[in-house]
C-alpha atoms as a PDB file:
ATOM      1  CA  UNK A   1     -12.985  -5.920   8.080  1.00  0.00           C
ATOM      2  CA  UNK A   2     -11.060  -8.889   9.051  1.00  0.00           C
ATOM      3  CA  UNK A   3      -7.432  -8.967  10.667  1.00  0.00           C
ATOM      4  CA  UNK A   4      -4.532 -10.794   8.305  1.00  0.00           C
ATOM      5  CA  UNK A   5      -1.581 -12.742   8.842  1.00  0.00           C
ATOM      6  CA  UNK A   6       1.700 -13.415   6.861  1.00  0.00           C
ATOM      7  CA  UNK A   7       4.678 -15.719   7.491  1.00  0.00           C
ATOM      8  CA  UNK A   8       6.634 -14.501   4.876  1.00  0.00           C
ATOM      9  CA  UNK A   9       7.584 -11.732   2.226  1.00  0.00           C
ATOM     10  CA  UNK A  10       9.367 -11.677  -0.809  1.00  0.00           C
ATOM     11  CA  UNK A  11      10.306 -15.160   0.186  1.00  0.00           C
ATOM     12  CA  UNK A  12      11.890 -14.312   3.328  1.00  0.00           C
ATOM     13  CA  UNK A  13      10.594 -16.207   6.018  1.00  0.00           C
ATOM     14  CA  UNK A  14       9.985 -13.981   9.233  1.00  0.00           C
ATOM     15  CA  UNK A  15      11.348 -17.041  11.309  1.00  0.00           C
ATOM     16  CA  UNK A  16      14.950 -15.481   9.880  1.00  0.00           C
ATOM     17  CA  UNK A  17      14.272 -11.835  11.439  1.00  0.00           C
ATOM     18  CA  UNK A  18      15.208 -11.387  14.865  1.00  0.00           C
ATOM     19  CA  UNK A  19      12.129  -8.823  15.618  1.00  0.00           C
ATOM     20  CA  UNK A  20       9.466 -10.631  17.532  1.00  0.00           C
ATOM     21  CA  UNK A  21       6.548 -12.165  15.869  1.00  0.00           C
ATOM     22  CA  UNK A  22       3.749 -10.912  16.771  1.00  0.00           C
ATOM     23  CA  UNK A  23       0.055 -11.933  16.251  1.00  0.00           C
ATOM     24  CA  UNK A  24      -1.534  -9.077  17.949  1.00  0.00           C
ATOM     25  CA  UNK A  25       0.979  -6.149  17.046  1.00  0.00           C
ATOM     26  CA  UNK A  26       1.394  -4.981  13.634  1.00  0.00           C
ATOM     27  CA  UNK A  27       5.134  -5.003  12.854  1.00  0.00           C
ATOM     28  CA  UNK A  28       7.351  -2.304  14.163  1.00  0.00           C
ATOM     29  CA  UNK A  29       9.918   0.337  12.966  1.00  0.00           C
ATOM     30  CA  UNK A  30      12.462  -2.257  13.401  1.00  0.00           C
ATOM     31  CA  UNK A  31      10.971  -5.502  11.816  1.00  0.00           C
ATOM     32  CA  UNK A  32      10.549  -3.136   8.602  1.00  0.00           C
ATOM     33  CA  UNK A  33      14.310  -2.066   8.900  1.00  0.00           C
ATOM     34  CA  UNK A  34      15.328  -5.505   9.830  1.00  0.00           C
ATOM     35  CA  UNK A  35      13.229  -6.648   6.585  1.00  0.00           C
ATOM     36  CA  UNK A  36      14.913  -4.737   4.351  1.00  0.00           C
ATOM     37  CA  UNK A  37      18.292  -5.121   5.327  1.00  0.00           C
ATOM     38  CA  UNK A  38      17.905  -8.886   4.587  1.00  0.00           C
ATOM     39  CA  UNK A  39      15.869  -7.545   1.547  1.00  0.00           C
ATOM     40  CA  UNK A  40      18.268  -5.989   0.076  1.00  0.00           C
ATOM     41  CA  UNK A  41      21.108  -8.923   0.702  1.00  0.00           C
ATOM     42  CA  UNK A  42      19.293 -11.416  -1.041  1.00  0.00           C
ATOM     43  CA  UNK A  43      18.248  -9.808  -3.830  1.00  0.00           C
ATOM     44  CA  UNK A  44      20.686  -7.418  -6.256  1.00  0.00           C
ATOM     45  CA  UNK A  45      17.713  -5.670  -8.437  1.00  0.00           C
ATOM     46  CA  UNK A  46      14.201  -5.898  -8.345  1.00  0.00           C
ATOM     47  CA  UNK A  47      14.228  -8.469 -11.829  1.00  0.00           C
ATOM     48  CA  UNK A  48      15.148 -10.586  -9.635  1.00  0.00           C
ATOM     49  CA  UNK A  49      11.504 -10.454  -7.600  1.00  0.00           C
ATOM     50  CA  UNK A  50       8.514 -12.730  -8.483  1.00  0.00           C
ATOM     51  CA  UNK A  51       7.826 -11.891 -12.499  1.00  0.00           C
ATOM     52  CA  UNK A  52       3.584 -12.024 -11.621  1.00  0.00           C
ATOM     53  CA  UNK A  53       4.419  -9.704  -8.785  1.00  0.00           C
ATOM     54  CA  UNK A  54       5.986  -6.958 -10.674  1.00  0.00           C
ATOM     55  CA  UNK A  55       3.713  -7.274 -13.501  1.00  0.00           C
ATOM     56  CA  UNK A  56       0.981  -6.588 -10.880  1.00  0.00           C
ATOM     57  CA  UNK A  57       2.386  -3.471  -9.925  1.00  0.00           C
ATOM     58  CA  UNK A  58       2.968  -2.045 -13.540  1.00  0.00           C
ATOM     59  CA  UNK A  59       0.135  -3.311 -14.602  1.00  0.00           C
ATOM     60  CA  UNK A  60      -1.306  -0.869 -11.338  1.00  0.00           C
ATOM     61  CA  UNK A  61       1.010   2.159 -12.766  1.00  0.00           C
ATOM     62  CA  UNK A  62      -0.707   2.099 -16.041  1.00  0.00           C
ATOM     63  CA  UNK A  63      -3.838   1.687 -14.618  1.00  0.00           C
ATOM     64  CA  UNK A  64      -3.379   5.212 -12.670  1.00  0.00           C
ATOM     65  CA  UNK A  65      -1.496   6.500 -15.409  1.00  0.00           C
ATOM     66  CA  UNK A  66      -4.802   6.224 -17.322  1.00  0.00           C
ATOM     67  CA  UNK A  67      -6.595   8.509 -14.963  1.00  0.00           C
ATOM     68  CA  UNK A  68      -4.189  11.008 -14.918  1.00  0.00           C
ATOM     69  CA  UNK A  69      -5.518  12.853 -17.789  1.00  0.00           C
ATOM     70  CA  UNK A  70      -2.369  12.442 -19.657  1.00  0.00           C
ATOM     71  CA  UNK A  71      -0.994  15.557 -17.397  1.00  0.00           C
ATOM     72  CA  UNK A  72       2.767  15.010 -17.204  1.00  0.00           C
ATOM     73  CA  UNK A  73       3.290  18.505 -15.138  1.00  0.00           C
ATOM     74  CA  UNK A  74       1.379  16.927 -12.813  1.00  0.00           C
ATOM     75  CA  UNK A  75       2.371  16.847  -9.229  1.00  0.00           C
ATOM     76  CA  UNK A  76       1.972  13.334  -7.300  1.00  0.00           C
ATOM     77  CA  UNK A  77       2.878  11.936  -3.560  1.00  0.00           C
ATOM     78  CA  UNK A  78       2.579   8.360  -3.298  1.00  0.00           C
ATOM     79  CA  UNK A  79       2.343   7.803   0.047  1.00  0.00           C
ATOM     80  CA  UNK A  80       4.062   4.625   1.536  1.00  0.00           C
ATOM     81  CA  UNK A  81       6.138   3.893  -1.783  1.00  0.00           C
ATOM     82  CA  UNK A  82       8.094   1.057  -0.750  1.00  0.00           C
ATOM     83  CA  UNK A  83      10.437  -0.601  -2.997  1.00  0.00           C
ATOM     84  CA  UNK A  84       9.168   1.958  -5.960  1.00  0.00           C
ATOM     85  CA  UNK A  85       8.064  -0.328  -8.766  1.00  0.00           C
ATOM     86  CA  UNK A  86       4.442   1.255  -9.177  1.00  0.00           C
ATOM     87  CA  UNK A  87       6.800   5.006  -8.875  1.00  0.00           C
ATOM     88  CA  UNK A  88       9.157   3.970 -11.225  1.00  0.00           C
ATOM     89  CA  UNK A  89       6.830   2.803 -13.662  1.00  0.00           C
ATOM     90  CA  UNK A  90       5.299   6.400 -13.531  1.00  0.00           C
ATOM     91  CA  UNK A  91       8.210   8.028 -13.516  1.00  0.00           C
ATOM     92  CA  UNK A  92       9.034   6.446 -17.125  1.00  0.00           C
ATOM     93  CA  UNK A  93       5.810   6.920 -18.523  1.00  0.00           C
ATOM     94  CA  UNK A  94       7.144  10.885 -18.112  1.00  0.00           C
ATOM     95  CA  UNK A  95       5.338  11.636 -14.753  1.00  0.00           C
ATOM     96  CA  UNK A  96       8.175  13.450 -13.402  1.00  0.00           C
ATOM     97  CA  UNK A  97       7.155  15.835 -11.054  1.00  0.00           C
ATOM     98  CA  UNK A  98       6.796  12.878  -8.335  1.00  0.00           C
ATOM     99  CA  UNK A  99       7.323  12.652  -4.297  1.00  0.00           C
ATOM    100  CA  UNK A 100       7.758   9.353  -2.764  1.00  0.00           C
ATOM    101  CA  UNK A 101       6.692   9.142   1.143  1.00  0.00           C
ATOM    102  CA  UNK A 102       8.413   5.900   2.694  1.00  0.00           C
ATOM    103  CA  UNK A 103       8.921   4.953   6.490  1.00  0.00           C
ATOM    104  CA  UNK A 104      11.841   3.433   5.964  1.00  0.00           C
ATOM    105  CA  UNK A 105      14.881   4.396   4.526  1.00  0.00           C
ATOM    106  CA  UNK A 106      16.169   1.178   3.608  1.00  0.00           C
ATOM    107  CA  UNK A 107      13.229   0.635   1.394  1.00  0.00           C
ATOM    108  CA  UNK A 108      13.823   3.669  -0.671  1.00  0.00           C
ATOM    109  CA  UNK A 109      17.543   2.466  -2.205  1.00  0.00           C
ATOM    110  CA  UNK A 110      15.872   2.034  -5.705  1.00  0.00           C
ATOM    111  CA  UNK A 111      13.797   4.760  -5.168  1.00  0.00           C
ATOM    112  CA  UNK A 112      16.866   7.148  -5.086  1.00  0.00           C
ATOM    113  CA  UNK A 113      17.554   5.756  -8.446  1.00  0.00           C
ATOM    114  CA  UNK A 114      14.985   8.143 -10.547  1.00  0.00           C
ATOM    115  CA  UNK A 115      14.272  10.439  -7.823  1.00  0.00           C
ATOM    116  CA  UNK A 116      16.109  13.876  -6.241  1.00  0.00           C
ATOM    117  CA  UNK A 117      16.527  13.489  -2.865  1.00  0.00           C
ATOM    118  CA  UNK A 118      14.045  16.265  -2.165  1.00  0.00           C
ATOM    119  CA  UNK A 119      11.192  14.524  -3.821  1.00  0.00           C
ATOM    120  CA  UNK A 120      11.431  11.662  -0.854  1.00  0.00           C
ATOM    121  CA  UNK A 121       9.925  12.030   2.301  1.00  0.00           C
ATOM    122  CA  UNK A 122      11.164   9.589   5.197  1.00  0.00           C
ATOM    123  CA  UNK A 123       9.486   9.479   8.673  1.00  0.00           C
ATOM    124  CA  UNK A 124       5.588   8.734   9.717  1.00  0.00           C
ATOM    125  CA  UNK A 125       2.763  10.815   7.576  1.00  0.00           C
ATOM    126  CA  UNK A 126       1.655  13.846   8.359  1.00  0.00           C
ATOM    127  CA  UNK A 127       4.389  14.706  10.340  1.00  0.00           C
ATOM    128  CA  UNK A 128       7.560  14.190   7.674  1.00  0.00           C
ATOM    129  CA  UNK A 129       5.456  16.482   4.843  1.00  0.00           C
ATOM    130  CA  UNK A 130       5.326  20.276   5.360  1.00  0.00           C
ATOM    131  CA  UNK A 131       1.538  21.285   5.105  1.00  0.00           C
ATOM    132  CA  UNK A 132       1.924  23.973   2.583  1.00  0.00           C
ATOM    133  CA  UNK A 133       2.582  21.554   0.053  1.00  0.00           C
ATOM    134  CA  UNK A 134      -0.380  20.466  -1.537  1.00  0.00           C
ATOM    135  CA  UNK A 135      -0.515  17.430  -4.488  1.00  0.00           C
ATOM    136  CA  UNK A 136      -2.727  17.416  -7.701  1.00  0.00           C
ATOM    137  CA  UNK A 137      -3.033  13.375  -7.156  1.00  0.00           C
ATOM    138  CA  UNK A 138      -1.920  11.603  -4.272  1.00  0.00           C
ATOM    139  CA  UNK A 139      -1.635   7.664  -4.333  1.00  0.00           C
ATOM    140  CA  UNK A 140      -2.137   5.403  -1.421  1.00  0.00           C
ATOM    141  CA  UNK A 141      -0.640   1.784  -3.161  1.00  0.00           C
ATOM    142  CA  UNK A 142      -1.345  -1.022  -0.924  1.00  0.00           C
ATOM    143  CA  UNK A 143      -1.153   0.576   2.276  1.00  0.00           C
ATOM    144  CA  UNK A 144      -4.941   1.197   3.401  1.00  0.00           C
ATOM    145  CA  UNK A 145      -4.435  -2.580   5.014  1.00  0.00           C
ATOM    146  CA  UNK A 146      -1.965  -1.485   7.899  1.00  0.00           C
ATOM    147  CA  UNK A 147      -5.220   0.568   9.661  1.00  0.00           C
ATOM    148  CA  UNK A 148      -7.910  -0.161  11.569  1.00  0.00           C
ATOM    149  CA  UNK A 149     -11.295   1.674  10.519  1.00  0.00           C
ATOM    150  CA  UNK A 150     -10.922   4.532  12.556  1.00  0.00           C
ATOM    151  CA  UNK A 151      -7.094   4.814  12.035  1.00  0.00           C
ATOM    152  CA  UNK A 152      -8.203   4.908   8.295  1.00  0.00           C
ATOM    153  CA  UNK A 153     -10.455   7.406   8.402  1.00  0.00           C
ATOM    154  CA  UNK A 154      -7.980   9.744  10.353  1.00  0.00           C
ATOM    155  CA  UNK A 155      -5.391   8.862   7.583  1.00  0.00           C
ATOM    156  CA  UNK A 156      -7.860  10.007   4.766  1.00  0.00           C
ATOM    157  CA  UNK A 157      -8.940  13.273   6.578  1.00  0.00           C
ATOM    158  CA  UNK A 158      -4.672  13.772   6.877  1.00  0.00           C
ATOM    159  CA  UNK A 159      -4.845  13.023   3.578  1.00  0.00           C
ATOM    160  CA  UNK A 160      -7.235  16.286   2.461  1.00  0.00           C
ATOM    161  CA  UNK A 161      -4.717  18.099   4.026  1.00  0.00           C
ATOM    162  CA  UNK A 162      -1.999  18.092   1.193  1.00  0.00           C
ATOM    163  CA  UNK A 163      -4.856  18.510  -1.866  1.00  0.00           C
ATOM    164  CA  UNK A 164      -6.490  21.718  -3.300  1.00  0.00           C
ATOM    165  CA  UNK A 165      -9.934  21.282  -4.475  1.00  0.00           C
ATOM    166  CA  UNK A 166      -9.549  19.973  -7.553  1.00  0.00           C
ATOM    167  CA  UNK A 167      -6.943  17.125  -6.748  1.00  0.00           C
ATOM    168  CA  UNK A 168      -7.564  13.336  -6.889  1.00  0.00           C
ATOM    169  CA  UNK A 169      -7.195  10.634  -4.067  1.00  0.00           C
ATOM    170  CA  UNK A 170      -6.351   7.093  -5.323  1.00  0.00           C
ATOM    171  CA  UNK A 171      -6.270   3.765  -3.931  1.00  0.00           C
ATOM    172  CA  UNK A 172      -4.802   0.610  -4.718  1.00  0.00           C
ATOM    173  CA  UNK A 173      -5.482  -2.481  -2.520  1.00  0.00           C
ATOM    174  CA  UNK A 174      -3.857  -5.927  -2.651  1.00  0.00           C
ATOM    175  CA  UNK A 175      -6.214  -7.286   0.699  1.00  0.00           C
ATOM    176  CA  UNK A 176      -9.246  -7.037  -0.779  1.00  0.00           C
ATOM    177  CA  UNK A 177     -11.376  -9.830   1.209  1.00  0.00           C
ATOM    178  CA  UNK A 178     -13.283 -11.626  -0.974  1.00  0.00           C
ATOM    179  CA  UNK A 179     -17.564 -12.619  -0.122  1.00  0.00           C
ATOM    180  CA  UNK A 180     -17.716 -16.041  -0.942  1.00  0.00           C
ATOM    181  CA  UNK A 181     -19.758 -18.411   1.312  1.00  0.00           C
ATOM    182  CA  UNK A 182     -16.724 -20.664   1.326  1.00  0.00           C
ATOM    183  CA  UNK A 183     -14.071 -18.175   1.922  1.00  0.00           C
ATOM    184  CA  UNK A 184     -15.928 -16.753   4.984  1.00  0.00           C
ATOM    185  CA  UNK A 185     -16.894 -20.147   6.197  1.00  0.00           C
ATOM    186  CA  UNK A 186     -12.944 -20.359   5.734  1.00  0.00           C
ATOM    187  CA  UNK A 187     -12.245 -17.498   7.730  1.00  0.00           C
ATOM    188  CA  UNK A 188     -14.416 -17.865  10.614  1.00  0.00           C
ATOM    189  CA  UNK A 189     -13.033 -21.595  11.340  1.00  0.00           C
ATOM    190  CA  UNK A 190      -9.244 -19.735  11.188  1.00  0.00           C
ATOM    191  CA  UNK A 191     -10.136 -17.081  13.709  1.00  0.00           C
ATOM    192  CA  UNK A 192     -11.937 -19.522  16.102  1.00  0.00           C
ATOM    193  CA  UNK A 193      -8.404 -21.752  15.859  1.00  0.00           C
ATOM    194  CA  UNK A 194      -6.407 -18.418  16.492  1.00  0.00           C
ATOM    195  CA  UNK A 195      -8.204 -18.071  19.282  1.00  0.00           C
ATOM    196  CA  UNK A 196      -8.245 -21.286  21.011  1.00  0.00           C
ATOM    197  CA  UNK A 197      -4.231 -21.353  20.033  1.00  0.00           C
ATOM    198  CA  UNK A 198      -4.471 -24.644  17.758  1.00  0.00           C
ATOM    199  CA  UNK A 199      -2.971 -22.571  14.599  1.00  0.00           C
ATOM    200  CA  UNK A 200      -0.388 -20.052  14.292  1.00  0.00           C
ATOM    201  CA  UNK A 201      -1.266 -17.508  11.975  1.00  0.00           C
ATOM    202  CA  UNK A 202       2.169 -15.638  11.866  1.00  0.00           C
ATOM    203  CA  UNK A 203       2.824 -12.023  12.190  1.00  0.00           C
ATOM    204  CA  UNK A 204      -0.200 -10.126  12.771  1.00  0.00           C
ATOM    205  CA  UNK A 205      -0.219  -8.276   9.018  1.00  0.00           C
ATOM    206  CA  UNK A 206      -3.142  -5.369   9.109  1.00  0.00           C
ATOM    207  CA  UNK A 207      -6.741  -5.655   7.796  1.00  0.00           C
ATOM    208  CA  UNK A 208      -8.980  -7.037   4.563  1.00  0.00           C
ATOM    209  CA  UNK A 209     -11.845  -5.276   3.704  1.00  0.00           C
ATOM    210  CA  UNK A 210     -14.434  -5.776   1.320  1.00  0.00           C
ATOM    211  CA  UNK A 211     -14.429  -3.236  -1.489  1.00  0.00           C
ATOM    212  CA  UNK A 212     -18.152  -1.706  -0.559  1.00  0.00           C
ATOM    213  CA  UNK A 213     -16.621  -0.966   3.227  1.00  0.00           C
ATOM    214  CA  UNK A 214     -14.021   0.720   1.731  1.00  0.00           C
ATOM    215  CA  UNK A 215     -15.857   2.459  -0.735  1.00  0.00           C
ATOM    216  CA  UNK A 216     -18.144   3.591   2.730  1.00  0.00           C
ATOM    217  CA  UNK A 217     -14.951   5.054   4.554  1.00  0.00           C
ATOM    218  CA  UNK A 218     -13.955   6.745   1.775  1.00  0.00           C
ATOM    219  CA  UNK A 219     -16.823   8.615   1.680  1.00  0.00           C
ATOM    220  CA  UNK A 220     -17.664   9.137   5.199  1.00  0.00           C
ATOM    221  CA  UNK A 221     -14.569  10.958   4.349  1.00  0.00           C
ATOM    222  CA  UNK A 222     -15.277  13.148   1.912  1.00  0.00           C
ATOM    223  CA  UNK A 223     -14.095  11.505  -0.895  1.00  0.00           C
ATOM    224  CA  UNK A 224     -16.377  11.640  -4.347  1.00  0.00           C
ATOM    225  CA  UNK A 225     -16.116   7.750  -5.814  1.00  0.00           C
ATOM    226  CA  UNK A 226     -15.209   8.304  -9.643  1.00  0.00           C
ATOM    227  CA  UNK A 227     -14.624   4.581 -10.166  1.00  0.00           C
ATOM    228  CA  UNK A 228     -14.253   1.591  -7.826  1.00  0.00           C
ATOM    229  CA  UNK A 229     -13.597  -2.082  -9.396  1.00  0.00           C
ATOM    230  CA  UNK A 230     -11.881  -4.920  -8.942  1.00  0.00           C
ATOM    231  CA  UNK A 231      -9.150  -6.868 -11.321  1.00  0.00           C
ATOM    232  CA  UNK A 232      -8.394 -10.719 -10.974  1.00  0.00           C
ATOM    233  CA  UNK A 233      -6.184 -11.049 -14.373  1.00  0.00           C
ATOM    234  CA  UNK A 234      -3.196 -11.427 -12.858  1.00  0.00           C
ATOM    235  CA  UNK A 235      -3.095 -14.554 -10.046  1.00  0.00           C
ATOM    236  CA  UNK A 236      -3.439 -15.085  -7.294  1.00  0.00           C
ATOM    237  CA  UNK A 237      -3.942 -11.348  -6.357  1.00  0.00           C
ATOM    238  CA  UNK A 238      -6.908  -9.119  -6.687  1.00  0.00           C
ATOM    239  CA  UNK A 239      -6.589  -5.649  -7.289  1.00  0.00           C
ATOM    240  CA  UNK A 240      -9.000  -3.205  -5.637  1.00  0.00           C
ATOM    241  CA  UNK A 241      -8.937   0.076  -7.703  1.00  0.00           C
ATOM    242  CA  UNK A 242     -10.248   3.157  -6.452  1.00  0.00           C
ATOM    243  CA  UNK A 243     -10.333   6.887  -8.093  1.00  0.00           C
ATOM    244  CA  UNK A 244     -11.611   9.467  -6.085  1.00  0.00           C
ATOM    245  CA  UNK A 245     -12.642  13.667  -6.473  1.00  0.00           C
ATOM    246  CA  UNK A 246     -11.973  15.978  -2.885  1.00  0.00           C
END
């Protein structure tokens, strides 16, 4: 596990935000509503987005949409949904009986689109979902990176709370750390800089993992790994995908 950095999103430079950058706090409640805000002022639909970027995502959707056993009554949370795209994309493919989980409100204005209000969740998981709701497949898309270890083992056992015995986990990552020489020649000279303040990394951004170490929480867990792989087709981004059994 290594700690990441960003500068920018969605080409919005974080020097533009009035939140404090941070490179030892992950961002706040308020950089994420300050984010979108400016988000959703610069950009008036999401064709508007990087094309490879939103290709990525679908290209995720049908990906899970494969392991869904073609089930269309199937019931789904997607925890930490964001803008949507990877939703929406299900949601058209006929998965309609879908709940969306976001912190922030803001991000959820496309969302609202295709989805009743009572199949979005706002607020901080566990505490926004009632317990007695339980999920045949819940979907954690690019979201794993924003915990530490132990903070993402605690949000997999919250996890087993909302599924029945026969209900899928699966995970999508986007900071999948890759174990070349080079690259972690690479990252060692970057975290010795950091350190001895000669480069400024940005806003402290969450955590890249190699696939086997998340494969190893996941089952310290509980989780059963169905399939675990990696996909580079689509630049520069690799996609960690992971299918798990309760």
């Amino acid at each position: 596990m290594q700690k990441i950095y960003q500068k920018s999103w969605h080409a919005i430079d974080f020097s533009e935000l009035e939140s404090i950058i941070s490179i030892k706090n992950l961002p706040g409640e308020n950089f994420y509503i300050e984010f979108y805000e400016k988000f959703n002022k610069k950009y008036g639909n999401l064709n508007q987005l990087d094309k490879n970027w939103l290709l990525l995502k679908k290209k995720a959707a049908e990906e899970i949409a494969q392991n869904l056993n073609n089930s269309k009554i199937c019931s789904i949370l997607s925890l930490g949904a964001g803008l949507g795209i990877i939703e929406k994309k299900l949601f058209d493919l006929g998965y309609k009986n879908l709940y969306i989980q976001e912190v922030s409100k803001s991000a959820t204005i496309y969302s609202r689109k295709f989805l009743e209000e009572k199949n979005i969740f706002i607020g901080n998981f566990p505490d926004c979902i009632n317990t007695n709701n339980k999920f045949d497949y819940i979907i954690l898309g690019g979201i794993e990176y924003l915990f530490n270890d132990v903070e993402l083992e605690n949000l997999l056992y919250n996890v087993k709370r909302f599924m029945h015995e026969k209900s899928k986990l699966i995970i999508l990552s986007w900071s999948i750390e890759e174990e070349s020489a080079v690259y972690q020649i690479k990252s060692i000279i970057k975290r010795v800089l950091i350190k001895i303040r000669l480069f400024n990394p940005g806003q402290f951004w969450g955590y890249s993992r190699k696939l086997k170490e998340l494969n190893s929480i996941c089952e310290k867990t509980g989780f059963k790994i169905k399939i675990a792989k990696l996909d580079r087709t689509i630049n520069p981004w690799t996609t960690g995908f992971l299918f798990l059994d309760n």
